[in-house]
Protein backbone atom coordinates (compact mmCIF):
# COMPACT_ATOMS: atom_id res chain seq x y z
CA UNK A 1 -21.92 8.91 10.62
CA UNK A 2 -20.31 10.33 7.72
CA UNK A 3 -20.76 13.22 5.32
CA UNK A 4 -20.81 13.29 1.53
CA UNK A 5 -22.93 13.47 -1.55
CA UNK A 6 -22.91 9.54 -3.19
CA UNK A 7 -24.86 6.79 -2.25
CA UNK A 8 -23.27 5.11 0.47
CA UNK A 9 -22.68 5.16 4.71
CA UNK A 10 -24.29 8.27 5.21
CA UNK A 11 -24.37 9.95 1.84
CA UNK A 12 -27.54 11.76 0.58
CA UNK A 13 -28.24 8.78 -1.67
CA UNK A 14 -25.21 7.73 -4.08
CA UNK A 15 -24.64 7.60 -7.84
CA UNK A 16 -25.39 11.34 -7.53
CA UNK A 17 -24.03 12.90 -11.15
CA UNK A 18 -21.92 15.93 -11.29
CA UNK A 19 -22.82 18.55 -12.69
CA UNK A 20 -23.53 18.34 -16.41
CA UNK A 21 -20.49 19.39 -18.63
CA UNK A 22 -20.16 23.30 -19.27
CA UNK A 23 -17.57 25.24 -20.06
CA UNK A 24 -16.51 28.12 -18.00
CA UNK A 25 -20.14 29.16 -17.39
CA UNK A 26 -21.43 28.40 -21.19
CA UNK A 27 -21.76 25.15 -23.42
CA UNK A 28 -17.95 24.36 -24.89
CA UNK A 29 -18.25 26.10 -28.26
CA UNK A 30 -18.30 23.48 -31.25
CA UNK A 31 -15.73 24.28 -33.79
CA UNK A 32 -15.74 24.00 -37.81
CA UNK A 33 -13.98 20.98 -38.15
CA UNK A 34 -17.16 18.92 -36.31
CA UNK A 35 -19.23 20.84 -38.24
CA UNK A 36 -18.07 19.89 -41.64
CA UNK A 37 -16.23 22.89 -42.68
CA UNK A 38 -12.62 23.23 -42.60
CA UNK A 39 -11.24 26.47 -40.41
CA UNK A 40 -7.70 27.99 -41.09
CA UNK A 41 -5.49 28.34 -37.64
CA UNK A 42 -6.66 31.66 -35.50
CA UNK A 43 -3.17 32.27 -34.97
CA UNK A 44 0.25 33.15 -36.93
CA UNK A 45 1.59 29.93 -38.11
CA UNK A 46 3.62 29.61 -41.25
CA UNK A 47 3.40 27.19 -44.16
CA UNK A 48 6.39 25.43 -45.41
CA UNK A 49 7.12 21.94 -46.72
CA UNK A 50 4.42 19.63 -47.25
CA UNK A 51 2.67 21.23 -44.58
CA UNK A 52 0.31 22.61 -46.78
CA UNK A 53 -0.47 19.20 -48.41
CA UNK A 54 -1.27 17.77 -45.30
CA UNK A 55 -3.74 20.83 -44.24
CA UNK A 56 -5.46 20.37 -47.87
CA UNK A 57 -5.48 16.33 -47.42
CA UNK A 58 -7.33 17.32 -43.97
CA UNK A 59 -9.83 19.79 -45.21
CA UNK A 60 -10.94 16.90 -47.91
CA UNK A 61 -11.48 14.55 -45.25
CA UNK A 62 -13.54 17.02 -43.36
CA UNK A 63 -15.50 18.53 -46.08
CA UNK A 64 -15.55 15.34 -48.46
CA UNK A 65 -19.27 13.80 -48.68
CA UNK A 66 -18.31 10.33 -48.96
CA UNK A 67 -17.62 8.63 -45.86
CA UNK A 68 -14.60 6.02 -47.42
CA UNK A 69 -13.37 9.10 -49.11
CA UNK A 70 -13.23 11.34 -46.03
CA UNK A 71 -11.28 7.93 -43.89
CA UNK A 72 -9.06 8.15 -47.26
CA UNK A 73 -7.87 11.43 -46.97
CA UNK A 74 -7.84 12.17 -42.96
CA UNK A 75 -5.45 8.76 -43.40
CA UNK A 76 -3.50 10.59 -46.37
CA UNK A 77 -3.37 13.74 -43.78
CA UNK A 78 -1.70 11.95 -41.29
CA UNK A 79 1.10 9.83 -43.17
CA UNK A 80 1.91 13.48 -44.59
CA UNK A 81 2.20 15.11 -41.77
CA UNK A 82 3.95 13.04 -39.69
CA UNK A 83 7.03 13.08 -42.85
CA UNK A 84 7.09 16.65 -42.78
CA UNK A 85 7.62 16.96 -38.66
CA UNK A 86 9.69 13.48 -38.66
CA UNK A 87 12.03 13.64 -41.90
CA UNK A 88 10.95 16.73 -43.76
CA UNK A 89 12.84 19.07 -41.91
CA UNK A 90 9.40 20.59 -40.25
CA UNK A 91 10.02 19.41 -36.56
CA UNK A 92 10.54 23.17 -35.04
CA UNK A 93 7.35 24.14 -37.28
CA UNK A 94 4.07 24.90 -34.97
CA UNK A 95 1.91 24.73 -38.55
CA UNK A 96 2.73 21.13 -39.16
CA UNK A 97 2.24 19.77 -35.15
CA UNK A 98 -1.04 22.13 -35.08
CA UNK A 99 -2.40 20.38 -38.29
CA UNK A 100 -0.96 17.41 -36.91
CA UNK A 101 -2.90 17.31 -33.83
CA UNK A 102 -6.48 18.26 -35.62
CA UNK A 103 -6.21 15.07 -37.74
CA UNK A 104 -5.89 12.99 -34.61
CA UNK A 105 -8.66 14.37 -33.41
CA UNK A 106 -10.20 13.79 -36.60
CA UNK A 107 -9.02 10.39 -36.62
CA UNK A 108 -9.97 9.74 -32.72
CA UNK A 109 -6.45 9.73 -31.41
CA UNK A 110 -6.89 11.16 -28.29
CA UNK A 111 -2.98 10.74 -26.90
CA UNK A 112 -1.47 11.31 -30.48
CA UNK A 113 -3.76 14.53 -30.91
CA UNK A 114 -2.68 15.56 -27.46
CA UNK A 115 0.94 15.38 -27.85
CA UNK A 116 0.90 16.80 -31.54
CA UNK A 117 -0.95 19.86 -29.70
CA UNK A 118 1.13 20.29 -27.12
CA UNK A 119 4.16 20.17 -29.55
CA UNK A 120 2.43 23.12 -31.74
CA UNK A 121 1.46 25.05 -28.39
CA UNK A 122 5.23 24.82 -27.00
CA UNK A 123 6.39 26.15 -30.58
CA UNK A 124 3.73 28.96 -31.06
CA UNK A 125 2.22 30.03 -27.44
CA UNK A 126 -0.09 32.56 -29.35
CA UNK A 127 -1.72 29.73 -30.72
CA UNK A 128 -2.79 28.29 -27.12
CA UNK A 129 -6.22 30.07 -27.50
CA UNK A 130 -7.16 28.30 -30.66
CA UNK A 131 -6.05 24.56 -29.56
CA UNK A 132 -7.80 24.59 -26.28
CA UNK A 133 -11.02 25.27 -28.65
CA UNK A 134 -10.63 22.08 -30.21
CA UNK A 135 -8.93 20.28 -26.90
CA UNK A 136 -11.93 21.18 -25.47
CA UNK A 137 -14.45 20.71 -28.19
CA UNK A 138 -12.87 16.75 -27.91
CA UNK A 139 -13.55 17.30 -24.36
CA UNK A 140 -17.35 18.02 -24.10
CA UNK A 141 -17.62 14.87 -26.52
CA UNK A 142 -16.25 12.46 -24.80
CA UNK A 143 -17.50 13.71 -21.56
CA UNK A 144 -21.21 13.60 -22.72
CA UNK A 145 -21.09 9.77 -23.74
CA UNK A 146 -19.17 9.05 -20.58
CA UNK A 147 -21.91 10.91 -18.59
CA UNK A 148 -24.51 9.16 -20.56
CA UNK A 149 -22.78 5.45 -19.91
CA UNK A 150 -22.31 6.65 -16.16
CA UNK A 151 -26.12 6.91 -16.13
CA UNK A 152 -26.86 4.11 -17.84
CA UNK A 153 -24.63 2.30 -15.44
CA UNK A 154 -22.01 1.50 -17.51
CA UNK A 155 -19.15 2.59 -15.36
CA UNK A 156 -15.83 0.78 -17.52
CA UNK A 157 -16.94 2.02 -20.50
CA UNK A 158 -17.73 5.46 -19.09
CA UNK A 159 -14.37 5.62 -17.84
CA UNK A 160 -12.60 4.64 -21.36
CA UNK A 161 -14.28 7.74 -22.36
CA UNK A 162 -13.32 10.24 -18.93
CA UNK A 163 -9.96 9.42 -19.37
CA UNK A 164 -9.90 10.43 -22.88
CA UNK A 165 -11.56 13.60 -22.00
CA UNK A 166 -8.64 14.46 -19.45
CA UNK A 167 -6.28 13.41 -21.53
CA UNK A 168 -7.13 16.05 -24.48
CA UNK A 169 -8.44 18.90 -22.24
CA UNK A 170 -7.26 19.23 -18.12
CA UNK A 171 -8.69 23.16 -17.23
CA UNK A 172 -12.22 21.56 -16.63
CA UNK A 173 -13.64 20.08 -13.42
CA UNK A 174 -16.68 17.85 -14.63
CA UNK A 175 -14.60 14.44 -15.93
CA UNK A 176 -12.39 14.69 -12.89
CA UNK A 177 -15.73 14.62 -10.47
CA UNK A 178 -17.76 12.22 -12.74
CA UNK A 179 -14.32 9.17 -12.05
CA UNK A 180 -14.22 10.49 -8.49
CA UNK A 181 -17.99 9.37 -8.15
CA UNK A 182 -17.82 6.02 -10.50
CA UNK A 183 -14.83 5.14 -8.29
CA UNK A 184 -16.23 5.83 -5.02
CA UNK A 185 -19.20 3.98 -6.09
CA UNK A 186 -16.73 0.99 -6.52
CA UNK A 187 -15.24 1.99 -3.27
CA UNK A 188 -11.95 2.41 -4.52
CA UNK A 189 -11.93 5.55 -2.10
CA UNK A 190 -7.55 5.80 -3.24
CA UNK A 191 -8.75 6.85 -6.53
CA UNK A 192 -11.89 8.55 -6.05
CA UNK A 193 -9.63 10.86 -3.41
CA UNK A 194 -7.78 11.27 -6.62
CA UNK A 195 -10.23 12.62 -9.23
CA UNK A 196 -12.21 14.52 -5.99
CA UNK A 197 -9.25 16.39 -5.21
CA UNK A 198 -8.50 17.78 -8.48
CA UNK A 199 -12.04 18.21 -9.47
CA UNK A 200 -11.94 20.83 -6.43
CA UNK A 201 -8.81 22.37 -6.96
CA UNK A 202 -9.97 23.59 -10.49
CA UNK A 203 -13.52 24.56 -9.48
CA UNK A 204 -11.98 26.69 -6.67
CA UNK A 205 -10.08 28.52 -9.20
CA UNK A 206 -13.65 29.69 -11.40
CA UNK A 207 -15.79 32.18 -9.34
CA UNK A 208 -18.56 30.19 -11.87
CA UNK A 209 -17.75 26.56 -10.62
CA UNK A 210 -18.94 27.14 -6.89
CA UNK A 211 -21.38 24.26 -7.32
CA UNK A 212 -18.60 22.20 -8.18
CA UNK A 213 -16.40 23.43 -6.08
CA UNK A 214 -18.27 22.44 -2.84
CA UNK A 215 -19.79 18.63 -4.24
CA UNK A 216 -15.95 17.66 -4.94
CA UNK A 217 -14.69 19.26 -1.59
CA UNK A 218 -17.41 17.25 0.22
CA UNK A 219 -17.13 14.34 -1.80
CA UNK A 220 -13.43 14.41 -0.91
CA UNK A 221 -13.92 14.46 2.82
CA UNK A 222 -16.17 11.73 2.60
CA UNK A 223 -13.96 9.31 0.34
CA UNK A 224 -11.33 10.48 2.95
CA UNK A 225 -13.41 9.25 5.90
CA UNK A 226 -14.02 5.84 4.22
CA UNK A 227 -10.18 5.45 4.02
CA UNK A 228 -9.74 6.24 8.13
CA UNK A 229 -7.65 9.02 7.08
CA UNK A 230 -9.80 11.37 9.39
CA UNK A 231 -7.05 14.03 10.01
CA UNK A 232 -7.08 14.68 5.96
CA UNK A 233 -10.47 14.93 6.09
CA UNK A 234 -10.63 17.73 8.90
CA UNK A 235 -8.61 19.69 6.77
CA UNK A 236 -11.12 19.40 3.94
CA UNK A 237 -14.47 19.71 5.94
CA UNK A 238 -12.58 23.37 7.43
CA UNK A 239 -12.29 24.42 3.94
CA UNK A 240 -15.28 23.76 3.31
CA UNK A 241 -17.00 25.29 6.15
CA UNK A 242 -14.99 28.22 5.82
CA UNK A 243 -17.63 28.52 2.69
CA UNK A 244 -20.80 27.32 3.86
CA UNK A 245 -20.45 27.92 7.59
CA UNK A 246 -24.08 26.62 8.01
CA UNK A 247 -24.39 23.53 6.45
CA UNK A 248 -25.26 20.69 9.27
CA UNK A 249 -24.30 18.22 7.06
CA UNK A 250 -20.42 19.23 7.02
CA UNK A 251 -20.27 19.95 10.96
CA UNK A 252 -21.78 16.74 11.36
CA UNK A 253 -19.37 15.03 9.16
CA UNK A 254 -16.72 16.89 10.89
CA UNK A 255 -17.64 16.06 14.36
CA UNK A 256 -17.47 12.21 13.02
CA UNK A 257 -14.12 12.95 12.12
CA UNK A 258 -13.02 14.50 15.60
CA UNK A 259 -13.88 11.70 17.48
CA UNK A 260 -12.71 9.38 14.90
CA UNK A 261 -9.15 11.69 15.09
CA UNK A 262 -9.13 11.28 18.93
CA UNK A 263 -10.18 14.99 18.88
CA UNK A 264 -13.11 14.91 21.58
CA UNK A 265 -12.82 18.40 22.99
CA UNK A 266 -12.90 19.91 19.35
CA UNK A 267 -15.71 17.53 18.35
CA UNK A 268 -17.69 18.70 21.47
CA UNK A 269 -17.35 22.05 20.80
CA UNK A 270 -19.12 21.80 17.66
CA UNK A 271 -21.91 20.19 18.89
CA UNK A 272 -22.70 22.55 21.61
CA UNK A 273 -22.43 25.35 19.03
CA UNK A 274 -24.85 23.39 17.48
CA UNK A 275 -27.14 22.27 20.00
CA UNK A 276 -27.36 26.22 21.09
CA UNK A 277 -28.08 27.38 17.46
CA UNK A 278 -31.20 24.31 17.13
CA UNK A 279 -32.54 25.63 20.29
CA UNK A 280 -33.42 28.54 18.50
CA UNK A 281 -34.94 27.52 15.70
CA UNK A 282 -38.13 26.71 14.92
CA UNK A 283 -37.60 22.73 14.01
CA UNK A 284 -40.58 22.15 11.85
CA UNK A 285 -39.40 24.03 8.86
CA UNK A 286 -36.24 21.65 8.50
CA UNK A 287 -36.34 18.83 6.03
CA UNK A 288 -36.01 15.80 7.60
CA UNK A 289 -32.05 15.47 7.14
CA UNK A 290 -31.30 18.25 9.17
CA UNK A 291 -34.03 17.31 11.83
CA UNK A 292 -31.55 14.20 11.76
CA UNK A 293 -28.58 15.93 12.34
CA UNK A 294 -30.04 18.27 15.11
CA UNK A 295 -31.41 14.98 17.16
CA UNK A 296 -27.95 13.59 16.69
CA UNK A 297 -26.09 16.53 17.75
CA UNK A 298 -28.35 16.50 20.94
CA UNK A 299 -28.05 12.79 21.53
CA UNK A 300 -24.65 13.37 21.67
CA UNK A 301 -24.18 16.38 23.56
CA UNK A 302 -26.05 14.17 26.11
CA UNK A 303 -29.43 16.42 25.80
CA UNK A 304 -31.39 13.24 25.74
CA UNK A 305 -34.94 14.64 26.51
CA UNK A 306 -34.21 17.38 23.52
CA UNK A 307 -32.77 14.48 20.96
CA UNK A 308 -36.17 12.24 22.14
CA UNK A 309 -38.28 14.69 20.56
CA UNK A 310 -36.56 15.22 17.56
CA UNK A 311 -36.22 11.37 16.83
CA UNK A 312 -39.81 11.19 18.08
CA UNK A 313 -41.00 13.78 15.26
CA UNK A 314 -38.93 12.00 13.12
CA UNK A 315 -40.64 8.64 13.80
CA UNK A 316 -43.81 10.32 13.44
CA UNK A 317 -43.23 11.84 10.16
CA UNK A 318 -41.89 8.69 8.63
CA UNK A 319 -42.92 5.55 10.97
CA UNK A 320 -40.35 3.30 8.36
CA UNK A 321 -37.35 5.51 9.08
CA UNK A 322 -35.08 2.99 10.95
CA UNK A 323 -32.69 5.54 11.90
CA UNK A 324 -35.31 7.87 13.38
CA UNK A 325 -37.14 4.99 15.52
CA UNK A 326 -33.28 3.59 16.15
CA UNK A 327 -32.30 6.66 17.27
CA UNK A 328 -35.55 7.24 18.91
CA UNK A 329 -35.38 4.49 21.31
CA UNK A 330 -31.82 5.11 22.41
CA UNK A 331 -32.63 8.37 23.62
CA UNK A 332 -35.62 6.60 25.33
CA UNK A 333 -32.81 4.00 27.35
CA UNK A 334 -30.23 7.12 28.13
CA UNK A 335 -34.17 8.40 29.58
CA UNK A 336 -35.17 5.24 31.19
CA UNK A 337 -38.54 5.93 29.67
CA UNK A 338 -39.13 2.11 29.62
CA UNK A 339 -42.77 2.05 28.86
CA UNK A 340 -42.04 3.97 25.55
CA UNK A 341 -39.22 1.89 25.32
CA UNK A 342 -41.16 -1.28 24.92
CA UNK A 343 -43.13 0.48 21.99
CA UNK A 344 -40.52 1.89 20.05
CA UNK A 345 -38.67 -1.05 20.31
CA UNK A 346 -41.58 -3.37 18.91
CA UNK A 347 -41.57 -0.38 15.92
CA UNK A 348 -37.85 -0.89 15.30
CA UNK A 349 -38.81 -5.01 15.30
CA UNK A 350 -41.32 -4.29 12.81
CA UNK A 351 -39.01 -3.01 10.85
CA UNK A 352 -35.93 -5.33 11.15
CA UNK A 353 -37.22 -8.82 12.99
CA UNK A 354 -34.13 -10.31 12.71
CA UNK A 355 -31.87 -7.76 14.17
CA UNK A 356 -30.49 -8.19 17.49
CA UNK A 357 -30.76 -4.43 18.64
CA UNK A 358 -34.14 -4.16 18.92
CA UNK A 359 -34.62 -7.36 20.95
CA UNK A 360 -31.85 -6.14 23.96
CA UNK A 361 -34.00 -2.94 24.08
CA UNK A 362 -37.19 -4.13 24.60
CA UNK A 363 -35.44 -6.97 26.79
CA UNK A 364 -33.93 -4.38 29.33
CA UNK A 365 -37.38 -2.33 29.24
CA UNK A 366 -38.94 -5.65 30.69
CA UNK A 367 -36.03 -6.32 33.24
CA UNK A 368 -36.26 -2.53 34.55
CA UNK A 369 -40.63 -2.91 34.64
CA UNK A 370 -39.94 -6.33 36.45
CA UNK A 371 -42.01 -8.04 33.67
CA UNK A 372 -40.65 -11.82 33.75
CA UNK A 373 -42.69 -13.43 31.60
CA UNK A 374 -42.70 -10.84 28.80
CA UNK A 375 -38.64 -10.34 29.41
CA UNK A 376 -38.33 -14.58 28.86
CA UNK A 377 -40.29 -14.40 25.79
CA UNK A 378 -37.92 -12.09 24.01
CA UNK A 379 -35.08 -13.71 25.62
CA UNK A 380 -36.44 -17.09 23.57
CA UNK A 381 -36.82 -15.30 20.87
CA UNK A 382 -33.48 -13.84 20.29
CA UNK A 383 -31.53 -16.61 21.12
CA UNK A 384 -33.36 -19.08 18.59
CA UNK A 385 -32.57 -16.43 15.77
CA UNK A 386 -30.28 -18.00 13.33
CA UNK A 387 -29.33 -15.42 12.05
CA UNK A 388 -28.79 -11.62 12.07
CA UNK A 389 -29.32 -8.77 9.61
CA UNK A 390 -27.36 -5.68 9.93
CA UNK A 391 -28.24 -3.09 7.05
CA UNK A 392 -25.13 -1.41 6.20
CA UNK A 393 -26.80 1.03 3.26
CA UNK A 394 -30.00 2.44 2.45
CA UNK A 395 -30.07 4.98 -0.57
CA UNK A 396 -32.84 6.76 -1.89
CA UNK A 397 -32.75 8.10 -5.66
CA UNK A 398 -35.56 10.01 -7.57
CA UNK A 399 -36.50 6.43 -9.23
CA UNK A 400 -34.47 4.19 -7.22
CA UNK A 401 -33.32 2.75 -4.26
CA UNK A 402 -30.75 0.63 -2.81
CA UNK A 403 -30.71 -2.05 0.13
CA UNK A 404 -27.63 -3.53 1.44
CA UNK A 405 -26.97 -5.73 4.18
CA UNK A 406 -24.94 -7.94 6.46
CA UNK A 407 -26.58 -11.03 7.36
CA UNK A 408 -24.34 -12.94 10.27
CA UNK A 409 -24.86 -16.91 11.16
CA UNK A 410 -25.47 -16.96 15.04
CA UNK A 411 -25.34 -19.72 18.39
CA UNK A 412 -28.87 -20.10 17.77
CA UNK A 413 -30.71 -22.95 20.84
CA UNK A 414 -34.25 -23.54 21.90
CA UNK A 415 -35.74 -22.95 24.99
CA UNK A 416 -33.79 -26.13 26.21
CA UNK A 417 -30.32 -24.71 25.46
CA UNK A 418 -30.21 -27.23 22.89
CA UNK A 419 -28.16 -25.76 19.61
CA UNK A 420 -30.23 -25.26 16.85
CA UNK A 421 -28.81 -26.29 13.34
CA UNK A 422 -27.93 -23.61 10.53
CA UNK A 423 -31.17 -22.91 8.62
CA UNK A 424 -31.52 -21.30 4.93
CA UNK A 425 -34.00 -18.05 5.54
CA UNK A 426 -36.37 -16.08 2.80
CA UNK A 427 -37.02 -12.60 3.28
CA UNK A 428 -38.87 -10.27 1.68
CA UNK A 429 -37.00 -6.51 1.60
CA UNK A 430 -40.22 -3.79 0.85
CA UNK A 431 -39.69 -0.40 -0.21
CA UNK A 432 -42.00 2.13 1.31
CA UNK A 433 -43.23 5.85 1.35
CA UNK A 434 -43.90 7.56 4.23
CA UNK A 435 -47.56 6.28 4.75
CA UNK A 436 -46.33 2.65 4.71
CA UNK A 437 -47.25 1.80 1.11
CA UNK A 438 -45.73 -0.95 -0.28
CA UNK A 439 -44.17 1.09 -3.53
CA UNK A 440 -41.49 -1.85 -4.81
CA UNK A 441 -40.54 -5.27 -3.19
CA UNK A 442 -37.85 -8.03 -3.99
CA UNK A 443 -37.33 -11.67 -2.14
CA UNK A 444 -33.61 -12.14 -0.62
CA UNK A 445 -32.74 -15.79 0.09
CA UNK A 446 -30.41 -15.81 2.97
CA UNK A 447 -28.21 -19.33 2.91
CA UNK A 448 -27.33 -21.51 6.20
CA UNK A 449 -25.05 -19.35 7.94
CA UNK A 450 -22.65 -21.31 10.54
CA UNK A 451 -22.32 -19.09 13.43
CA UNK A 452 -20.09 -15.85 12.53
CA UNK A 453 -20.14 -16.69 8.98
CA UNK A 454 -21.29 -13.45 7.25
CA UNK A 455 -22.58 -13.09 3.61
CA UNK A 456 -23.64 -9.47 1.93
CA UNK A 457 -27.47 -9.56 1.00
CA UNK A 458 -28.94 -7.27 -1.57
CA UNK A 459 -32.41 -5.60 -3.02
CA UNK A 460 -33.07 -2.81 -5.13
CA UNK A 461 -36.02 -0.98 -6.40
CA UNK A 462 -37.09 1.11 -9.32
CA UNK A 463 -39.78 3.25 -8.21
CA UNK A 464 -40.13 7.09 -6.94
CA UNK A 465 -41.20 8.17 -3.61
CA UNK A 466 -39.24 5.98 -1.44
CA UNK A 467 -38.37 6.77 1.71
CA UNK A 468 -38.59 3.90 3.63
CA UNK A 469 -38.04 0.00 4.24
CA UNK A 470 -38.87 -3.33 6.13
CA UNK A 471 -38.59 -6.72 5.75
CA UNK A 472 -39.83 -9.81 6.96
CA UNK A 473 -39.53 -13.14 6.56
CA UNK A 474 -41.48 -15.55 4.07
């Protein structure tokens, strides 16, 4: 089990956004170039050369009505410029990189504009104030569209337009957050690690970024615990708790990462702390993920007739919760309640018929309640399944969902012991609510499988209110 804020493993349904772009607590403040008006430096910079030439050439192509005419001049602007820092003796001149730089941005030179500014800022440090207005005027831009693509599920072109943003502007967290997410969407967990960690460093700087500040740290750990690099992602989840002490989520996430880090006396400890703090609380008023967490903690602080109850007010609260009525029966075998055993497990076949799980739980319910006939039936049935399904990922969104799983050729026989040949399979995957109701539904053809041949199988639905899923086959 793992701990983050994407949809993935156990994330709280990924493609989650950061937060929108802001700057420092307020919308970046749109300067008079964008605006069609031309704005004179806020700081001292002197005019010499053609300098001034190139700042009129730029005002004409920002004020100028004509489109051609306003490409015309912004073009004029530039070739000017660059003589009068290159070969007209202005090179040590802030004036002529500062004007410099606004015409690339003019022009949509992101990497020229940022160099020309960095030139001016080096030469004038009074004027820093000024340029990171328009640096990050550029920067809200370009963000936006890339947020927009991002939703729109465009994640290359989003990123063409992220890695512009950082480019011109760097003292902002959103961009940095927005590639960590695309990327671990991707699962390219090197990079997202990447953006995540500096989209947390900043935000921890900005009493206003707190938000921020603890999606990128979690996001971080969890990108970290999809890598194996558990140690690294200790470190992050202590941070993190260190700020919200309570949140089950992160001591989850970090007990995952204890036992994952060979760390089993630290990983207990949490759990008991937490196992002692659920005994005192009044369990109905918790939304459903921290029910989760509580049953899990007591599952695994072997408090089996405690997690049994959870799970089984889970299961009762949403009846198409595989997790809960998984979870649910295994407390039932640590419990050796086989009679409840047999009906949760014909629950968890209802909801995944061609999973092997459920059929060993019901089987060793029937061996313990001597039940030979009953026990030889699912013993038929399992071994003539051709194939099994293993969901890996279940994410829920406000309007969509996602299903993902691992469908695995098997030894299937008959009754005889005779092997059965590799079949093709149809499913149908239906998205549910908590009642049952069918709210989306997709068919999934599953090919021939030869045994321990393994293909990925996907559905997807756009509809709100889902919090659930079966299948079956067609």
């Amino acid at each position: 089990m793992t701990f983050g804020r994407i949809a993935v493993v156990a994330l709280a349904g990924l493609a989650v956004m950061a937060s929108p772009v802001v700057a420092q607590g307020r919308e970046p403040r749109l300067v008079a170039d964008s605006a069609g008006r031309f704005q004179i430096a806020f700081c001292n910079l002197k005019m010499a050369g053609k300098i001034s030439d190139g700042q009129g050439a730029m005002r004409a192509g920002i004020e100028e009505k004509d489109a051609a005419k306003r490409a015309a001049a912004l073009e004029r602007a530039e070739k000017i410029l660059v003589e009068a820092v290159t070969t007209g003796g202005q090179g040590a001149n802030a004036s002529g990189w500062y004007y410099l730089g606004r015409t690339y941005l003019l022009r949509g030179d992101v990497a020229g504009a940022d160099s020309a500014l960095s030139k001016a800022e080096a030469l004038a440090p009074d004027c820093e104030i000024d340029i990171d207005s328009y640096r990050q005027n550029a920067w809200a831009k370009l963000a936006t569209v890339g947020i927009e693509l991002q939703r729109a599920g465009q994640s290359d072109s989003a990123l063409y337009y992220f890695r512009g943003a950082s480019t011109i502007f760097t003292k902002m967290p959103h961009v940095y957050e927005n590639m960590g997410v695309i990327f671990a969407n991707s699962n390219t967990n090197d990079s997202a690690a990447v953006y995540f960690a500096k989209a947390a460093a900043l935000s921890e700087k900005d009493s206003t970024l707190v938000d921020n500040r603890n999606s990128a740290t979690a996001n971080l750990a969890m990108v970290l615990q999809r890598s194996g690099q558990h140690k690294e992602a200790i470190d992050v989840l202590r941070k993190y708790l260190t700020w919200n002490p309570k949140d089950t989520d992160a001591r989850k996430s970090i007990v995952f990462s204890f036992r994952e880090a060979g760390m089993a006396d630290s990983a207990d400890a949490v759990e008991k702390m937490m196992v002692a703090e659920f005994a005192h609380m009044n369990l109905d008023s918790l939304p459903a993920s921290d029910l989760m967490a509580v049953g899990i903690s007591m599952f695994n602080a072997q408090e089996f007739d405690q997690a049994a109850k959870v799970f089984g007010k889970l299961a009762t609260q949403n009846p198409w919760s595989r997790d809960a009525v998984y979870n649910l029966a295994n407390a039932q075998l640590a419990l050796k309640l086989w009679d409840k055993l047999v009906e949760t497990g014909k629950q968890l076949q209802a909801i995944e018929p061609l999973n092997e799980d459920s059929y060993r739980l019901i089987g060793q319910a029937y061996r313990e309640l001597k039940q030979q006939d009953n026990l030889v039936k699912t013993a038929e049935s399992l071994v003539s399944m051709p194939t099994n399904i293993e969901v890996t990922t279940f994410s829920m969104g406000q309007s969509s969902s996602r299903f993902r799983a691992n469908a695995t050729g098997r030894n299937a026989m008959d009754v005889a012991g005779k092997p059965l040949k590799p079949v093709p399979l149809s499913i149908v995957v239906e998205f549910l609510n908590d009642a049952g109701t069918v709210l989306a539904s997709q068919d999934v053809s599953v090919p021939a499988l030869e045994p321990g041949q393994t293909v990925e199988i996907k559905a997807e639905a756009k509809a709100a209110g889902v919090t659930g899923w079966r299948y079956k086959r067609k």
